[in-house]
Protein backbone atom coordinates (compact mmCIF):
# COMPACT_ATOMS: atom_id res chain seq x y z
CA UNK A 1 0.00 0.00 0.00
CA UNK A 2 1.03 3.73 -0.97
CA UNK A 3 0.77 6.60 1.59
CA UNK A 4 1.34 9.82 0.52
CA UNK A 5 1.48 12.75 3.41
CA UNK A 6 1.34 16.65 2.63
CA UNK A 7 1.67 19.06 4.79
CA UNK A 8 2.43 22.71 4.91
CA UNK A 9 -1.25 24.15 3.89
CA UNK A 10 -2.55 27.45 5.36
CA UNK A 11 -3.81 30.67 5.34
CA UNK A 12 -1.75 33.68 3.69
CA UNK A 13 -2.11 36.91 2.51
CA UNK A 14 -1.73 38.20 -1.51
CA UNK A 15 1.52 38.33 -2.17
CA UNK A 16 2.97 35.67 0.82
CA UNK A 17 4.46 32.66 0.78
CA UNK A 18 4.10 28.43 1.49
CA UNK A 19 5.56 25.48 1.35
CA UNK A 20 3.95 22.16 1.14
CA UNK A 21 5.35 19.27 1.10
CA UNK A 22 4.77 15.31 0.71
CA UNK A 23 6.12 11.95 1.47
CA UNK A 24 5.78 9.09 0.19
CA UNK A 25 6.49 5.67 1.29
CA UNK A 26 5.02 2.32 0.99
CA UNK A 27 5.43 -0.68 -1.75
CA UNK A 28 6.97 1.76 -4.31
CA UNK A 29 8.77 1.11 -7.48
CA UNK A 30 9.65 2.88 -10.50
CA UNK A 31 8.88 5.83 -9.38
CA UNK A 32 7.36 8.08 -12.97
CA UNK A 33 6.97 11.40 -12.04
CA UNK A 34 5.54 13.47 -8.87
CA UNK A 35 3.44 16.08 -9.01
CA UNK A 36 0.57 18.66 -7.49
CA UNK A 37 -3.11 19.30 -8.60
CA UNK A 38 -5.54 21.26 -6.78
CA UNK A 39 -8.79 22.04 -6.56
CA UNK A 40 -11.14 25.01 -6.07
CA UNK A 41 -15.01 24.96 -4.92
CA UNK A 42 -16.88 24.44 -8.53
CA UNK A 43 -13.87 23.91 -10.29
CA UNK A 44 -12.35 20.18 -11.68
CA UNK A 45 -8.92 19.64 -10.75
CA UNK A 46 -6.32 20.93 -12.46
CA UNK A 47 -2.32 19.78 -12.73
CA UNK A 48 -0.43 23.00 -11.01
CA UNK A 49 3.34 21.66 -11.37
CA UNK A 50 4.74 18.42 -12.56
CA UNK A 51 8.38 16.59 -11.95
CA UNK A 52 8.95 13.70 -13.85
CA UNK A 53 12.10 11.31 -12.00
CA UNK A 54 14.68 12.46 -14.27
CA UNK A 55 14.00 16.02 -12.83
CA UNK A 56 12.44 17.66 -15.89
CA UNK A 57 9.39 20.32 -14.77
CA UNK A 58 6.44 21.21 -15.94
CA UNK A 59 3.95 23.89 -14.56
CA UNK A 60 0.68 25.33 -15.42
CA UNK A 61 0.79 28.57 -16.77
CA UNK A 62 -0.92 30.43 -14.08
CA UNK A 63 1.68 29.73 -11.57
CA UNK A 64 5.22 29.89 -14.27
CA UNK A 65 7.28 32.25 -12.41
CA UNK A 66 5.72 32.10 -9.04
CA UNK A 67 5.85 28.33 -8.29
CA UNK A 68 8.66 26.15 -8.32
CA UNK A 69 8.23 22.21 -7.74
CA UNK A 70 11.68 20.33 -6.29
CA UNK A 71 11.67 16.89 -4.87
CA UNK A 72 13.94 14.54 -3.16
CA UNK A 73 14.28 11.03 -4.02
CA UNK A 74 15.91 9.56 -1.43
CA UNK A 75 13.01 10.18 0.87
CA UNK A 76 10.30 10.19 -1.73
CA UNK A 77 9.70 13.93 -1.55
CA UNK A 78 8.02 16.24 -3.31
CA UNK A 79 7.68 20.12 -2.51
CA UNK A 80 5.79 22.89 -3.90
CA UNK A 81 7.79 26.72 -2.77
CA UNK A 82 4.76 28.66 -3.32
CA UNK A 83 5.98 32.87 -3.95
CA UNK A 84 3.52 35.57 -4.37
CA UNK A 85 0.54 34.28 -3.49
CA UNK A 86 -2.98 35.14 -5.19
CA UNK A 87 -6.32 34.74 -4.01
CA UNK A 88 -6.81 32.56 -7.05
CA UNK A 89 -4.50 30.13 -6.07
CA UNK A 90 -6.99 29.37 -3.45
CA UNK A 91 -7.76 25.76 -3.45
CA UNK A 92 -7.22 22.83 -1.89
CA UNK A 93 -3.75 21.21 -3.13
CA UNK A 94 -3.28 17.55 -3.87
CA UNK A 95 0.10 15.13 -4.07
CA UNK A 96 0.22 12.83 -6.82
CA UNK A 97 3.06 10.10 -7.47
CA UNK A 98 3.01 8.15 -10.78
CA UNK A 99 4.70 4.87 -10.44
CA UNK A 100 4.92 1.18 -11.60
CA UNK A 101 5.61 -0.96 -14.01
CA UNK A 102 4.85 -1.92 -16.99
CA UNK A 103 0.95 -0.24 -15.70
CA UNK A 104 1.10 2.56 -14.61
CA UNK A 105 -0.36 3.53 -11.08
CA UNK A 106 -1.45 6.61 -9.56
CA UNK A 107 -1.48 7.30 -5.48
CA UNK A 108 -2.76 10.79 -3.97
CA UNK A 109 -2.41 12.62 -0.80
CA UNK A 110 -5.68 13.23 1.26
CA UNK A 111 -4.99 17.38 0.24
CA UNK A 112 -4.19 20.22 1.90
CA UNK A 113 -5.99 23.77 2.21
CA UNK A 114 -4.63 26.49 0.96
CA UNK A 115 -6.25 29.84 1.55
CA UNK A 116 -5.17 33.19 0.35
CA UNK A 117 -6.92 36.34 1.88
CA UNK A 118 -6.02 39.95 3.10
């Protein structure tokens, strides 16, 4: 079984700053790519940024410049440095890890809120 943990959610004002983060661990092998989606109230989900495990990025184009996505792979890590927060960013943030072979399987964090308000 696959566990994936974020943390690092929150409240913030335009223009702050956050941090999530989340680890994996479990029965993991070939590890694909990482990444983050999120999800605001009416809205589908949406990818925000994307690492794939030979370190190449992508990132939606609402957050290029703002958002970078790093990860760790000795402890199965992915983060998400959040700069210059907008109230549009609100949503509530979800870990993905794409793994497995020669399927493909996806696991997801349980989400974190993030909340951006003056």
């Amino acid at each position: 079984q696959v566990q994936l943990v974020e943390s690092g959610g929150g409240l913030v004002q335009p223009g702050g700053s956050l941090r999530l983060s989340c680890a994996a661990s479990g029965s993991i092998f070939n590890i694909r790519d990482m990444g983050w989606y999120r999800q605001a109230p009416g809205k589908e989900r949406e990818l925000v940024a994307l690492i794939t495990n030979g370190g190449l990025t992508n990132y939606a184009d609402s957050v290029k410049g703002r958002f970078t996505i790093s990860r760790d792979n000795a402890k199965i890590t992915v983060y998400l440095q959040m700069n210059n927060l907008k109230p549009e960013d609100t949503a509530v943030y979800y870990c993905n890890l794409g793994w497995g072979w020669p399927r493909r399987s996806d696991s997801w964090g349980q989400g974190t809120q993030v909340t951006v308000s003056s």
